[in-house]
Protein backbone atom coordinates (compact mmCIF):
# COMPACT_ATOMS: atom_id res chain seq x y z
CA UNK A 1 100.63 73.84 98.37
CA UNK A 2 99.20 74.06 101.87
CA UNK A 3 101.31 76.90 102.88
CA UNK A 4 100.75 78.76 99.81
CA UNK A 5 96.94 78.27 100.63
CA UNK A 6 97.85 79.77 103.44
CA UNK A 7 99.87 82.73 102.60
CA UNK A 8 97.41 83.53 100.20
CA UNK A 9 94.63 83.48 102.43
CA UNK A 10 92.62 87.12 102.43
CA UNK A 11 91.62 88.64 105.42
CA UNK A 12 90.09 92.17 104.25
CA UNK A 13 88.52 93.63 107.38
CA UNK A 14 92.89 93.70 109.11
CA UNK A 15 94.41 95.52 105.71
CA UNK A 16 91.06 98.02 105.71
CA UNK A 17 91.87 98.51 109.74
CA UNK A 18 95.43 99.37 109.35
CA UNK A 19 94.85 101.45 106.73
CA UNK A 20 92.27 103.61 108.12
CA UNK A 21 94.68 103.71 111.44
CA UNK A 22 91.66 101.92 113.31
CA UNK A 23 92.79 101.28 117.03
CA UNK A 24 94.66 97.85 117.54
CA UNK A 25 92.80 95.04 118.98
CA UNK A 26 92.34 95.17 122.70
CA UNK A 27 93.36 99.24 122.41
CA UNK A 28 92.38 101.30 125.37
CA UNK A 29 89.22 103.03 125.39
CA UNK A 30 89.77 107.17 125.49
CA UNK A 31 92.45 107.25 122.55
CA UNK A 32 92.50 110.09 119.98
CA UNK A 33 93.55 109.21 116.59
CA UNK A 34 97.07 111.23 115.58
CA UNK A 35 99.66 110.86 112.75
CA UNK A 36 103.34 110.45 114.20
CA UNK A 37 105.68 111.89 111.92
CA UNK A 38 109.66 111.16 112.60
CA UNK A 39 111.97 114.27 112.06
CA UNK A 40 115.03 111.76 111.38
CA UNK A 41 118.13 114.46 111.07
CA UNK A 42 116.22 116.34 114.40
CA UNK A 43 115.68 113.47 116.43
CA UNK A 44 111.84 114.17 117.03
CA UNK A 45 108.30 113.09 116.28
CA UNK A 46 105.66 115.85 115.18
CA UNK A 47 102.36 114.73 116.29
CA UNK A 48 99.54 116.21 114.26
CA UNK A 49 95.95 115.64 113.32
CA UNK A 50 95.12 112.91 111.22
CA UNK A 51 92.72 114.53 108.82
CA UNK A 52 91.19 118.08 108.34
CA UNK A 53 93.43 121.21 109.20
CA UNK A 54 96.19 118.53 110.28
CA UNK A 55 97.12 120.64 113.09
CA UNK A 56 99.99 120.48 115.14
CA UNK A 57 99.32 118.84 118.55
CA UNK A 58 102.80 118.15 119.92
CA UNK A 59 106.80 117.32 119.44
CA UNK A 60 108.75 114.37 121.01
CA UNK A 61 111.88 114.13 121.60
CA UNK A 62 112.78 110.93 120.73
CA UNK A 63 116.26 110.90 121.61
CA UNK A 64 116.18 111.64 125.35
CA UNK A 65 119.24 109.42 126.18
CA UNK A 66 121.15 111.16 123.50
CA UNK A 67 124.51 111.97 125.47
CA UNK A 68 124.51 108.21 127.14
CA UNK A 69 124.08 106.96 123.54
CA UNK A 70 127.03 109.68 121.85
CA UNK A 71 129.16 109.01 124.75
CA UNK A 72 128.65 105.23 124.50
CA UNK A 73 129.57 105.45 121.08
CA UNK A 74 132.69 107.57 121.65
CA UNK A 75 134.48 105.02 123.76
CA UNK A 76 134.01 102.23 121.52
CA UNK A 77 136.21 102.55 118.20
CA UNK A 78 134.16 99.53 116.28
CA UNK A 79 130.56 101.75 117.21
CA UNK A 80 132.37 104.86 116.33
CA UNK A 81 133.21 103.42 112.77
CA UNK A 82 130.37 102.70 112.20
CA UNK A 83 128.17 105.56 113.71
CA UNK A 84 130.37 107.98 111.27
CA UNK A 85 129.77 105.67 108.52
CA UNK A 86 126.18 105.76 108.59
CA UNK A 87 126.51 109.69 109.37
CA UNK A 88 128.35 110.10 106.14
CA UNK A 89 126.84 107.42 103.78
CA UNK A 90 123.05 106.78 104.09
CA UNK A 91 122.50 109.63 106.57
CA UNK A 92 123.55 112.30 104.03
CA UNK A 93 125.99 114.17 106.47
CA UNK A 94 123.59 113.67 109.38
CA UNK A 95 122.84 111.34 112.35
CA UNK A 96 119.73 109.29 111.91
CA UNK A 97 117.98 109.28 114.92
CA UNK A 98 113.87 108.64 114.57
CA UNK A 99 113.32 106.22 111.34
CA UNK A 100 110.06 104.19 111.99
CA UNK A 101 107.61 104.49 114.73
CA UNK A 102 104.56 103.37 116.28
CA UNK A 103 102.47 104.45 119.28
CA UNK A 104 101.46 101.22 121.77
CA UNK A 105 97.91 99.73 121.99
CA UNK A 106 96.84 102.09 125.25
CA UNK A 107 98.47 104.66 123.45
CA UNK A 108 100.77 105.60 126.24
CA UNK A 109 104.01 105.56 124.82
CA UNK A 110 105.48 105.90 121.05
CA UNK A 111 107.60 103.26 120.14
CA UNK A 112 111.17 104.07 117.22
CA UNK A 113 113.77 102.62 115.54
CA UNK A 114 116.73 104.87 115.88
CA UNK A 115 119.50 104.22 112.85
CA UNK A 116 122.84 105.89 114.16
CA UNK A 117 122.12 104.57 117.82
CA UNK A 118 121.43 101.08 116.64
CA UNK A 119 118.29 100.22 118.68
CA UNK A 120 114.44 100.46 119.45
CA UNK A 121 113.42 102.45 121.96
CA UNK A 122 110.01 102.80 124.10
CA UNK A 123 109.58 106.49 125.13
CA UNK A 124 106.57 107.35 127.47
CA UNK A 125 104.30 109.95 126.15
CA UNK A 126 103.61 111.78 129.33
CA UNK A 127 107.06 112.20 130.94
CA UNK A 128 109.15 112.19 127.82
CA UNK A 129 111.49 109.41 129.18
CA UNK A 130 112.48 105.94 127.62
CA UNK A 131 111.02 102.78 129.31
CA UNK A 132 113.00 100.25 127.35
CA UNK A 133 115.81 100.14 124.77
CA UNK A 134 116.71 97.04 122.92
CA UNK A 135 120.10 97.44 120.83
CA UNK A 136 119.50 95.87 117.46
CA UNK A 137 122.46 92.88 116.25
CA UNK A 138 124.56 95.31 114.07
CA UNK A 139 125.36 98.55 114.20
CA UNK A 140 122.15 99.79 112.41
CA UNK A 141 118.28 99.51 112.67
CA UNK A 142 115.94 100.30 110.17
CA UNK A 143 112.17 100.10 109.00
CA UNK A 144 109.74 98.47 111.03
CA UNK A 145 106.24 96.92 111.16
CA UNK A 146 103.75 96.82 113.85
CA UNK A 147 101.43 93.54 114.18
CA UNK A 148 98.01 94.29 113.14
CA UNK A 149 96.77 93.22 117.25
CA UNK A 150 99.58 96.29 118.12
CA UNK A 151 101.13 93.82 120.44
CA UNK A 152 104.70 92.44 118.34
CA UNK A 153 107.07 94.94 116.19
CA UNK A 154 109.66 94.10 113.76
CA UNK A 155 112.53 95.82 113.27
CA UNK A 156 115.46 95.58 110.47
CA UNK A 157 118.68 95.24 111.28
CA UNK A 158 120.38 96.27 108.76
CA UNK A 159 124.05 95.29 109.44
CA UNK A 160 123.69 92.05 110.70
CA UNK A 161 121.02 90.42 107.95
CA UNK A 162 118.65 90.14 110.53
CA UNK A 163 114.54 91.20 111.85
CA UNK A 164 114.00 91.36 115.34
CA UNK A 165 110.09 91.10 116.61
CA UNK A 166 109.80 92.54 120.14
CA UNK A 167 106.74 92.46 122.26
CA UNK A 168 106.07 96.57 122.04
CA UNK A 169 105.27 96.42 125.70
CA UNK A 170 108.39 95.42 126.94
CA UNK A 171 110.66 95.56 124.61
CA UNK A 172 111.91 91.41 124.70
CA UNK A 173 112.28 89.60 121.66
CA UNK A 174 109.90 86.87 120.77
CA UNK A 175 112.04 86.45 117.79
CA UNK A 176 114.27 86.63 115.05
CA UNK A 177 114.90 85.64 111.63
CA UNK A 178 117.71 85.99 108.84
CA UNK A 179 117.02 87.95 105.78
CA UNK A 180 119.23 88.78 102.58
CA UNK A 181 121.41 91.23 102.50
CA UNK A 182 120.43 94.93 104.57
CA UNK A 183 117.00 94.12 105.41
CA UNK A 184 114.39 97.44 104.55
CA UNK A 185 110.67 97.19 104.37
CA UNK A 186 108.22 95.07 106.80
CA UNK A 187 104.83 94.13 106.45
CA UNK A 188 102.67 91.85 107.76
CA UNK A 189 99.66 89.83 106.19
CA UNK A 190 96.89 87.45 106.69
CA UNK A 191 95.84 89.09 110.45
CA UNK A 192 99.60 88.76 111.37
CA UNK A 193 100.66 85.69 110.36
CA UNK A 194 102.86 86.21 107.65
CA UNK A 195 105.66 88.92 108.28
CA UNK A 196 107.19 89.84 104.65
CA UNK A 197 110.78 91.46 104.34
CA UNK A 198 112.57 93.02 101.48
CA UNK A 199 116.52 92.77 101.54
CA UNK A 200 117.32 95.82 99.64
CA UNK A 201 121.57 94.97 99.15
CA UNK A 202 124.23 98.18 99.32
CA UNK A 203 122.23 100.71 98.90
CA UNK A 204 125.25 103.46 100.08
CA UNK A 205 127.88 102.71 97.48
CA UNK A 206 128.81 104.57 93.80
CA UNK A 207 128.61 101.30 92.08
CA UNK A 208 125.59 102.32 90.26
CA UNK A 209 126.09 101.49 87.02
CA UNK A 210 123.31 98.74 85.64
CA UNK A 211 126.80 96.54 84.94
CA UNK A 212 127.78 96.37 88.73
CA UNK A 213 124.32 95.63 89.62
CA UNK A 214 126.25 92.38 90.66
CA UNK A 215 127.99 94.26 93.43
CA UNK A 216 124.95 95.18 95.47
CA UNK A 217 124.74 91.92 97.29
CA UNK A 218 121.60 89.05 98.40
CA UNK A 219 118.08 90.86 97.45
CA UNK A 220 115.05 88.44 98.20
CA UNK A 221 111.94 88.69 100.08
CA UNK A 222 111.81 86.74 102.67
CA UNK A 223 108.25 85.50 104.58
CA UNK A 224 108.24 83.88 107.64
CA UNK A 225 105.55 82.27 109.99
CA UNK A 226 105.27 84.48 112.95
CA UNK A 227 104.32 81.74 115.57
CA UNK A 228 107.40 79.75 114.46
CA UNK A 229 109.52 82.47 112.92
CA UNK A 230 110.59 79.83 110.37
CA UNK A 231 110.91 81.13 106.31
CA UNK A 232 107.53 80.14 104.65
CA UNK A 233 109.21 81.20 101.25
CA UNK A 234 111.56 83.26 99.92
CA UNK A 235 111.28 85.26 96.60
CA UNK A 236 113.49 86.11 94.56
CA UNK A 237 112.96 88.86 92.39
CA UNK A 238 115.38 89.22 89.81
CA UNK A 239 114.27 85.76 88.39
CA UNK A 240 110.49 87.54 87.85
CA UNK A 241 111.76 90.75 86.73
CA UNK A 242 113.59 88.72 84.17
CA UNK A 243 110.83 86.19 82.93
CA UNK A 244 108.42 89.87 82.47
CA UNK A 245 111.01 91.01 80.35
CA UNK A 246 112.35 94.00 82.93
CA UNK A 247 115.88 92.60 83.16
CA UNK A 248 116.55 96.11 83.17
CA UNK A 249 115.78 96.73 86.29
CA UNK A 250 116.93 96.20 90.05
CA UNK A 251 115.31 93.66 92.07
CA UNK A 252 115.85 95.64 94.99
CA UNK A 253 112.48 95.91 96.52
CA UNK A 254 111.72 99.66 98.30
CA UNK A 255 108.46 100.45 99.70
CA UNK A 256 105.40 97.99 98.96
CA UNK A 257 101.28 98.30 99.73
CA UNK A 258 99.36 95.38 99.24
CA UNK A 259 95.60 95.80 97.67
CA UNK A 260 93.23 94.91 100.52
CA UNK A 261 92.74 91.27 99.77
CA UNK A 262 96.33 90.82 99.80
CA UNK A 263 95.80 88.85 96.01
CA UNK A 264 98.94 91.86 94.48
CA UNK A 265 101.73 93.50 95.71
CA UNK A 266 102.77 96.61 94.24
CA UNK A 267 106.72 97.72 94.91
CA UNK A 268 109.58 100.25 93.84
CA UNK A 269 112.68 99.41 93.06
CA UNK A 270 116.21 100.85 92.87
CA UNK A 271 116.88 103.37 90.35
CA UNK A 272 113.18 103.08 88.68
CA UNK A 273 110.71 105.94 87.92
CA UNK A 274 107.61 104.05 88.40
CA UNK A 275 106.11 100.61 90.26
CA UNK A 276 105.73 96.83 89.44
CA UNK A 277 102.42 94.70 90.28
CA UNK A 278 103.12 91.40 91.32
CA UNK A 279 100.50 88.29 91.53
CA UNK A 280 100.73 86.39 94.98
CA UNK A 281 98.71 83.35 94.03
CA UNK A 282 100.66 83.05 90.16
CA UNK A 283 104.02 83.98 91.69
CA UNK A 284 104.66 86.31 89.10
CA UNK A 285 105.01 89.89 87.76
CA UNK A 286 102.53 90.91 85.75
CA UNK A 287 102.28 94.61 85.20
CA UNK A 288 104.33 97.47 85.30
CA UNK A 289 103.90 101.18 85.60
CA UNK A 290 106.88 103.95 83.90
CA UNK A 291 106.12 107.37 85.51
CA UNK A 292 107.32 110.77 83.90
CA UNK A 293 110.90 111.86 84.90
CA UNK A 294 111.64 115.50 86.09
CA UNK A 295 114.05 117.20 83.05
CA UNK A 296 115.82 118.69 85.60
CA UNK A 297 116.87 115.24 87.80
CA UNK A 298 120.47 114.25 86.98
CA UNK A 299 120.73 110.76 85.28
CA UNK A 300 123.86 110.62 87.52
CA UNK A 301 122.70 107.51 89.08
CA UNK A 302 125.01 108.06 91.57
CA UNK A 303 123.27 111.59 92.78
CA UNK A 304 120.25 109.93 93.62
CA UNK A 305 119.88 109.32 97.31
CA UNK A 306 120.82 105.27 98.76
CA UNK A 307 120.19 104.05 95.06
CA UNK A 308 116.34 105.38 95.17
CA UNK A 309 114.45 107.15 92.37
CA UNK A 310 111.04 106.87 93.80
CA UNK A 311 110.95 105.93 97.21
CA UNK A 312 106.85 105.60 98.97
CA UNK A 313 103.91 103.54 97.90
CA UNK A 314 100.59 103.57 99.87
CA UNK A 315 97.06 102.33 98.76
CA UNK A 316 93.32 104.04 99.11
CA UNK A 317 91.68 101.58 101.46
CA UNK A 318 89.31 101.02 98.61
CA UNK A 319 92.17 99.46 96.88
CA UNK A 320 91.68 101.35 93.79
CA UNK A 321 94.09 104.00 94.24
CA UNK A 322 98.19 104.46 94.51
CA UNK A 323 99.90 107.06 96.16
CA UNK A 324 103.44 107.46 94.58
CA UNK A 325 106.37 109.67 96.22
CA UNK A 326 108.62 110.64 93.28
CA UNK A 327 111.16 110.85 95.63
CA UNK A 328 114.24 112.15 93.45
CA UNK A 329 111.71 113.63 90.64
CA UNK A 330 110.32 116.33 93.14
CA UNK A 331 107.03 115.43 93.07
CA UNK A 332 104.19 112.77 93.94
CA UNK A 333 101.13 111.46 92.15
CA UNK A 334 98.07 109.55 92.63
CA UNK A 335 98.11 105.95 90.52
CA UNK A 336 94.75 104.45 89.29
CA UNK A 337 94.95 101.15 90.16
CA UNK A 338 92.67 99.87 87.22
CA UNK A 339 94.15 101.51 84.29
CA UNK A 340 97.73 102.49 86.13
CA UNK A 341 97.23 106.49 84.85
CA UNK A 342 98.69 108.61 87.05
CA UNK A 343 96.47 111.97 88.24
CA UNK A 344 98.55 115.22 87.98
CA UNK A 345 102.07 115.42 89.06
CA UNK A 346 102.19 117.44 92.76
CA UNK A 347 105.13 119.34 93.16
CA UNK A 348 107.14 118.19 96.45
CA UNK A 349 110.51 118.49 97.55
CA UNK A 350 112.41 115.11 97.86
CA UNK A 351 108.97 113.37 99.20
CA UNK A 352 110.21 110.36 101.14
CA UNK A 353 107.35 108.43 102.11
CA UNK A 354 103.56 108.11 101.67
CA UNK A 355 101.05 106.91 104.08
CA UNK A 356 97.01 106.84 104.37
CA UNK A 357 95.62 109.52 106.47
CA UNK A 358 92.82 109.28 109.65
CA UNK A 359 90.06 108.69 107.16
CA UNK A 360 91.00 107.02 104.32
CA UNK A 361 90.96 110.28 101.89
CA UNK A 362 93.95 111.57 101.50
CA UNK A 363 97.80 110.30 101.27
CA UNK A 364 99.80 111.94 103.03
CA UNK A 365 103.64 112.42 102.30
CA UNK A 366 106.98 113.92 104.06
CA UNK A 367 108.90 116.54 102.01
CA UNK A 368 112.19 115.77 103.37
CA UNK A 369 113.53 118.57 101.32
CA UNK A 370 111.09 121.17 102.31
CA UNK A 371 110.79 120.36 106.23
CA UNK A 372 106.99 119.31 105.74
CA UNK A 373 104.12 116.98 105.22
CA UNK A 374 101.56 117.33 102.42
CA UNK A 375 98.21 115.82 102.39
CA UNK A 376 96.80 115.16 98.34
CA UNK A 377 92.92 113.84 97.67
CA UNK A 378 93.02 110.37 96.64
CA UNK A 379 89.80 111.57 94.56
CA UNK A 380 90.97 114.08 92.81
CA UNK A 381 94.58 113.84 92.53
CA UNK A 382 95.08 117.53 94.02
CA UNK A 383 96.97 118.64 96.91
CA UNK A 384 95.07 119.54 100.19
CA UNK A 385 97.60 121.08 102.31
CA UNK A 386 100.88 121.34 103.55
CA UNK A 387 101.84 121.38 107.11
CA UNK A 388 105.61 122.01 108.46
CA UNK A 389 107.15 119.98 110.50
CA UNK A 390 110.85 118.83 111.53
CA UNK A 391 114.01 118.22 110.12
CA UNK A 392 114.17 115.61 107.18
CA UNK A 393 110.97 114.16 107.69
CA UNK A 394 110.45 110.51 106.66
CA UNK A 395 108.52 107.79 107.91
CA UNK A 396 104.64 109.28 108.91
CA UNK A 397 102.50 106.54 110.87
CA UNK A 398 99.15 106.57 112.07
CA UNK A 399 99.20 106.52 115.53
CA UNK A 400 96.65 107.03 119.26
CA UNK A 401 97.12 109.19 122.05
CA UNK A 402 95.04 109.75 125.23
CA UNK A 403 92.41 112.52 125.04
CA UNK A 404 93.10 115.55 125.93
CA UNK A 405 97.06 114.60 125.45
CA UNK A 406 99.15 117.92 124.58
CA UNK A 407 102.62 116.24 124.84
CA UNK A 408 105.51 115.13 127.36
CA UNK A 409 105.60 117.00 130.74
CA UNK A 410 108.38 119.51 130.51
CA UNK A 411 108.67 119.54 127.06
């Protein structure tokens, strides 16, 4: 009972601060407020304004070491495997080189999880170069979270069943825990102390059928202390799906957003047009939103992209709004929180993920189809703008940068 006082425990003021992108505690002074966004298939990071015209203030190229990575690779057949693998399975046909990504606390260097090349790496934003590189267990990282003090990051590792939590200065571990099976989605909670993580099974196979559902391997949440790194409690989804009566449906959990007291936990799932609300304190699922399908998406399960129908969640720092990325529905939608109505649908091309802009306003989403990020009133449920960017965009992070920064030297 004690640690579920604990894990329940509501700290406001951190979820409000993360979502608004405020600076992390102990940040520099002199910082500008920017949105990273990761070009995955390009290997690059567009960094743009966090609010108003959302203009374009610089690329990175976060793959500097690129031919010491490809030619590592290339002389060892087990890496090689499985670089092609992910190249031809979950990448689409492409390397994935920038997933996640977070700037540090002095806002000197832009820290990314790099899929094909297995690792996180630290690159410098004022020469362009890497200062560390720490290869993941596995051959694959994934999503990651960064500590609301900006001073730890966690990383999936997909392969191996496995987070990592570095120190983002220097790139050594302070830890590591085991997960279920392909570890996705990180968040933390209650100022840090809790770090959640959402096994989402085999996501990259044609066994898509609701009848091999069995095949897709160990999906649980799994939430650790972060001082001891030892599993607080592990929930297992499929068991509330069932008792709510969605037996139906995956337990594979996708993107989440907490509401800012932390009290409910809204998530996607495999396969499923729409979200699921899920009581902390009760343990328990208690609500559940269908959203409209697009006529024209195939209900060839196995056409959807790594088993997802919708794929981004993000939530108004108010805590009264959703931001939903209809990822293989083409289009994305605010959510009201009280009633679960969704605004008007937004037209968008494959959006992949959705993320609170510089002032709390808007949501702002990556058309990985279209090359560009789109910024949509949490108010009004309209679109503001569009902006392009790279190629395949995906994960979009609020981020600092010096003032006055204009990107690497000798870009």
């Amino acid at each position: 009972m004690r640690k579920r006082r604990l894990l329940t425990t509501v700290l406001v003021t951190c979820l409000a601060a993360a979502a608004l992108g405020a600076a992390p505690a102990g940040a520099s002074a002199g910082l500008r407020q920017v949105l990273f966004v990761g070009n995955n298939w390009e290997g690059t990071a567009d960094v743009i304004a966090p609010s108003g015209d959302y203009a374009k203030i610089a690329r990175v190229n976060m793959v500097p070491d690129k031919d010491e990575r490809l030619a590592e690779i290339y002389l060892n057949p087990i890496k090689l495997a499985f670089f092609l693998g992910i190249r031809n399975g979950v990448g689409e046909g492409h390397d994935q080189l920038v997933d996640d990504l977070y700037t540090t606390p002095d806002g000197r260097s832009v820290v990314a999880s790099r899929p094909s090349f297995a690792d996180v790496v630290s690159i410098d934003l004022t020469s362009g170069r890497v200062n560390w590189r720490f290869p993941v267990s596995g051959f694959r990282s994934d999503h990651m979270a960064v500590s609301p003090d900006g001073r730890s990051i966690a990383v999936s590792a997909s392969t191996s069943n496995t987070v990592h939590v570095l120190d983002i200065e220097t790139g050594k571990q302070l830890g590591s825990f085991k997960t279920g099976d392909k570890p996705h989605e990180n968040t933390y909670t209650d100022g840090g102390r809790y770090l959640w993580n959402s096994a989402i099974g085999e996501v990259n196979t044609a066994l898509d059928a609701p009848w091999q559902d069995f095949t897709k391997g160990d999906r649980k949440l799994t939430v650790v202390d972060t001082k001891t790194f030892q599993q607080v409690k592990v929930i297992d989804m499929r068991e509330r799906l069932d008792a709510f009566g969605r037996s139906d449906l995956s337990d594979a959990v996708r993107p989440v957003a907490f509401t800012p007291d932390e009290s409910k936990l809204y998530f996607q799932v495999s396969f499923f047009n729409g979200l699921l609300e899920y009581d902390v304190a009760t343990d328990r699922i208690t609500r559940s939103k269908t959203l409209p399908k697009n006529p024209d998406t195939s209900e060839d399960r196995t056409t959807w992209v790594n088993d997802s129908r919708h794929h981004g969640l993000s939530m108004s720092p108010a805590g009264d709004k959703l931001c939903v990325a209809g990822t293989m529905d083409d289009y994305a939608t605010i959510v009201d929180r009280a009633t679960l109505r969704e605004a008007r649908l937004v037209t968008a091309a494959k959006p992949y993920w959705a993320t609170v802009n510089g002032d709390g306003n808007h949501c702002v989403i990556s058309e990985s189809g279209a090359d560009q990020v789109t910024a949509i009133d949490f108010a009004t449920g309209a679109k503001v703008k569009s902006v392009p960017v790279g190629d395949h965009p995906q994960r979009i992070r609020i981020g600092h940068v010096p003032d006055g920064w204009t990107g690497p030297a000798g870009r």
